[in-house]
Structures are given as structure tokens and as C-alpha cells.
N, C-alpha and C. Protein backbone atom coordinates (compact mmCIF):
# COMPACT_ATOMS: atom_id res chain seq x y z
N UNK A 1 1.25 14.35 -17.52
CA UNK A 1 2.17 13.83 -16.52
C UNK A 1 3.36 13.21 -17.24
N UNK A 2 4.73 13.47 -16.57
CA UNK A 2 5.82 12.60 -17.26
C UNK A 2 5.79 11.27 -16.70
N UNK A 3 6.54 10.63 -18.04
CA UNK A 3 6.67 9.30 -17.74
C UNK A 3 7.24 8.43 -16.71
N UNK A 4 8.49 9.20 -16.36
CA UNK A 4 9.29 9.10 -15.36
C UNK A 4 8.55 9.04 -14.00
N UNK A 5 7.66 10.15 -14.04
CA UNK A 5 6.87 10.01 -12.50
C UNK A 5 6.02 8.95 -12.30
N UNK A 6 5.14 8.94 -13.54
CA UNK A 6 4.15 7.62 -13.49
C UNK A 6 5.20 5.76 -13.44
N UNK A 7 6.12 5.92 -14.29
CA UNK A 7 6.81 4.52 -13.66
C UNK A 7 7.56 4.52 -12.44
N UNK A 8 8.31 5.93 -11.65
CA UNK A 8 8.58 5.69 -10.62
C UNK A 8 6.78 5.42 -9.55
N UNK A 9 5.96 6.07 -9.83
CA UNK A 9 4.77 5.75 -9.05
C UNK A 9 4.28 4.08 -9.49
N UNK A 10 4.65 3.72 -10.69
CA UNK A 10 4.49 2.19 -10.79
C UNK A 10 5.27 1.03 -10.30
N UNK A 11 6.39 1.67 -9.38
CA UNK A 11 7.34 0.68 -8.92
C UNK A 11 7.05 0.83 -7.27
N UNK A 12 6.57 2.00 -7.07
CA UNK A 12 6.52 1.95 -5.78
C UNK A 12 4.77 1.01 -5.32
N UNK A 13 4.01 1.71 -6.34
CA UNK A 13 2.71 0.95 -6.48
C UNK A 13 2.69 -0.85 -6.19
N UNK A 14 3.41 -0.93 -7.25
CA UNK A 14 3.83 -2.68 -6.98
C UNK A 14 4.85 -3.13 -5.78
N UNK A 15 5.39 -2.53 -5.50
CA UNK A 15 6.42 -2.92 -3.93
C UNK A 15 5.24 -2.62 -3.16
N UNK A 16 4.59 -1.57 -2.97
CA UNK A 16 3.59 -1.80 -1.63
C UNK A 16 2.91 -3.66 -1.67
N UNK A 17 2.29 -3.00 -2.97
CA UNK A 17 1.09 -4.18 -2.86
C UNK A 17 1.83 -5.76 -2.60
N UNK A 18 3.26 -6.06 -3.31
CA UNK A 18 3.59 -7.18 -3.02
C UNK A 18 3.73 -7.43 -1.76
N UNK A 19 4.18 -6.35 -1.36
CA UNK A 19 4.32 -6.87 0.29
C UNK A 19 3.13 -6.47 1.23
N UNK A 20 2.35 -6.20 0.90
CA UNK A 20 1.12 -6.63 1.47
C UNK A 20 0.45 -7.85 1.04
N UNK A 21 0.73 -8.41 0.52
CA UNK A 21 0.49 -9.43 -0.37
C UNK A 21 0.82 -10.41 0.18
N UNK A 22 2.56 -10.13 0.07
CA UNK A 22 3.16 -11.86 0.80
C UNK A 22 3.03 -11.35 2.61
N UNK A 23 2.97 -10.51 3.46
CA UNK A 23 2.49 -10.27 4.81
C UNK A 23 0.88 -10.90 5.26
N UNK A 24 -0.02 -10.87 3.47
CA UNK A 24 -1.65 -11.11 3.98
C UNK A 24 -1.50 -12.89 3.69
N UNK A 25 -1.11 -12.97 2.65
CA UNK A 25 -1.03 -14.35 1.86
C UNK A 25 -0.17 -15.25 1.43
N UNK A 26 0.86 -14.78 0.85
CA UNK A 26 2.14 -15.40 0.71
C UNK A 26 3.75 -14.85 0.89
N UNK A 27 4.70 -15.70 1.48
CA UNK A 27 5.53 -14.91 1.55
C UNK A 27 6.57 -15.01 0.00
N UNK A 28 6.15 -16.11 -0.99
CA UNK A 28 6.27 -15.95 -2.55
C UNK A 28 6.23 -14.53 -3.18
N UNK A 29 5.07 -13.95 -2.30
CA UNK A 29 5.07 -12.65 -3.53
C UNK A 29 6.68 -11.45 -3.25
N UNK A 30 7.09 -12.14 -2.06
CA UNK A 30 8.39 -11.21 -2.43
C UNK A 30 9.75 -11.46 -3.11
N UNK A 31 9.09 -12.54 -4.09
CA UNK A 31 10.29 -12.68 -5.46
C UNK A 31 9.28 -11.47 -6.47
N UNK A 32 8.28 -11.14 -6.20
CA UNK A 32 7.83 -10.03 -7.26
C UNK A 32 8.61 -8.52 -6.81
N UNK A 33 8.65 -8.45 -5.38
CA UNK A 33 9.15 -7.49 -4.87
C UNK A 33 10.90 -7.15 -5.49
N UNK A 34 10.90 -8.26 -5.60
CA UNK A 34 13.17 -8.69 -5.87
C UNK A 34 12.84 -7.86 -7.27
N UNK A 35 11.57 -8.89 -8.25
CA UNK A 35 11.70 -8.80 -10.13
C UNK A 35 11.29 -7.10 -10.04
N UNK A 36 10.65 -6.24 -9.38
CA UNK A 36 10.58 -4.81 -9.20
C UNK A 36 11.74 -4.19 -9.20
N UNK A 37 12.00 -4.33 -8.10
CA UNK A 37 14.06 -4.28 -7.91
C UNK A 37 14.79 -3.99 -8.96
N UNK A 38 14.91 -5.57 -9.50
CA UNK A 38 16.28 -5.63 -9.79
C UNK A 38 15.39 -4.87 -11.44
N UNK A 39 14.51 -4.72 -11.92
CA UNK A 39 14.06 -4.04 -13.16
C UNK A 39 14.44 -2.56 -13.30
N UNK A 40 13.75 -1.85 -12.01
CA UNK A 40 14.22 -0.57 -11.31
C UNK A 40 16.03 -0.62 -11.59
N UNK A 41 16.92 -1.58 -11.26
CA UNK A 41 18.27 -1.24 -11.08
C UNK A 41 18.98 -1.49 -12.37
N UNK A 42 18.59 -2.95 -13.34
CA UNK A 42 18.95 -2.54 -15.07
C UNK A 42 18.32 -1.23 -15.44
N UNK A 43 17.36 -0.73 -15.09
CA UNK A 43 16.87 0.61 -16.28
C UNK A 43 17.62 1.55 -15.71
N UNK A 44 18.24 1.69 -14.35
CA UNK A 44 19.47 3.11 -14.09
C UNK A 44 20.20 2.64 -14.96
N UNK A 45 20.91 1.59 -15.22
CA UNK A 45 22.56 1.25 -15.47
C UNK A 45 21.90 1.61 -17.11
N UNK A 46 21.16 0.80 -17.72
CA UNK A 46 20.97 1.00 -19.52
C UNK A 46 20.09 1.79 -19.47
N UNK A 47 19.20 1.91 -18.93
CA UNK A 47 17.89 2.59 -19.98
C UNK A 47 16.81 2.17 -20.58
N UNK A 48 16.92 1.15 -20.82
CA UNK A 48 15.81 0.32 -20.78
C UNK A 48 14.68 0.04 -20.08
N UNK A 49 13.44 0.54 -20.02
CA UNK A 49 12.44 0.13 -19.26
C UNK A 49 11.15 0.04 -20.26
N UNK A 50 11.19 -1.31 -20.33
CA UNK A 50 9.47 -1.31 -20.68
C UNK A 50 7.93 -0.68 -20.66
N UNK A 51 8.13 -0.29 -19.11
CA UNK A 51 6.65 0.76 -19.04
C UNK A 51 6.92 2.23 -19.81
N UNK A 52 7.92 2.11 -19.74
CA UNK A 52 7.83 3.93 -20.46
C UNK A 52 7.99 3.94 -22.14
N UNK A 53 8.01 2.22 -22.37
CA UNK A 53 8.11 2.10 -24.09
C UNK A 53 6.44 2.22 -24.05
N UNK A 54 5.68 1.60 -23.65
CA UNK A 54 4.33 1.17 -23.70
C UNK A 54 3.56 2.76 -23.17
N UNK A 55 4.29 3.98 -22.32
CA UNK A 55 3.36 4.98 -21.99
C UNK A 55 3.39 5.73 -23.55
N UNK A 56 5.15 5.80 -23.31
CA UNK A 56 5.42 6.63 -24.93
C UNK A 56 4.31 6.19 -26.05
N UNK A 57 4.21 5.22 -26.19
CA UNK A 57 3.44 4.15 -27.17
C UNK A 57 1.33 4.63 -27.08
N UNK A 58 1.28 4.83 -25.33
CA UNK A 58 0.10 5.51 -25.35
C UNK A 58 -0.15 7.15 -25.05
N UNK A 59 1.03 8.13 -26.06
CA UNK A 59 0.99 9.41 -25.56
C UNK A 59 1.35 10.31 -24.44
N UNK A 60 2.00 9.67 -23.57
CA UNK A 60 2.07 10.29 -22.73
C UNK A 60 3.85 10.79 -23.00
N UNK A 61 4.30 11.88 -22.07
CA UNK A 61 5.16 13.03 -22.69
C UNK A 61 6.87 12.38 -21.53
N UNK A 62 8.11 12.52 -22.54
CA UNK A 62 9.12 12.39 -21.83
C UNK A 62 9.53 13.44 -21.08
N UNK A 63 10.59 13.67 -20.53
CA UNK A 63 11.42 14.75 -20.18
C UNK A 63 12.57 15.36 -21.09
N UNK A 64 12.53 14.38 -22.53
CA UNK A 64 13.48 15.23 -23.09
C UNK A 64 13.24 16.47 -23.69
């Protein structure tokens, strides 16, 4: 699987759950929902994203 799919499936993964989260329990957990966000919107502009240093890191394949 590319990396790209598995961190876009890891951003959407974590936006569900936060907001089921702050809807079951708190409405706090949607500053996790924002830190998803705004992580998602630096890695368009630079490139930078952490999960895909750490997949690269465990084998798994880019798109270049």
C-alpha cells in the first residue's frame, strides 16, 4: 500500500474518532480535530509530514 493512502486514511481515521469523541465525551477533543487540520494543511504547502517519515522508516513504498 502507498503511503499517501495510508496517511490520508490516518487523517480521516482520527477526524472521525475525535469527533465522536468530543459528541460522546468532550467537546475538548475538537482542538485534536483543528491539530489534524491544520497538520493535513502545512504538509500540502511544504511537505513535511511525519507519518510518512515513520511508514518510509517501516518499509512501506512512496509514489515516487
Amino acid at each position: 500500500m502507498m503511503i499517501e493512502r495510508i496517511v490520508r486514511g490516518m487523517a480521516g481515521f482520527f477526524i472521525l474518532l475525535s469527533l465522536t469523541l468530543a459528541y460522546f465525551h468532550s467537546p475538548y477533543w475538537l482542538w485534536f480535530t483543528a491539530f489534524v487540520g491544520a497538520n493535513l494543511l502545512q504538509s500540502a504547502f511544504t511537505g513535511f509530514c511525519p507519518p510518512s517519515i515513520l511508514l518510509k522508516k517501516l518499509g512501506f513504498k512512496g509514489c515516487e
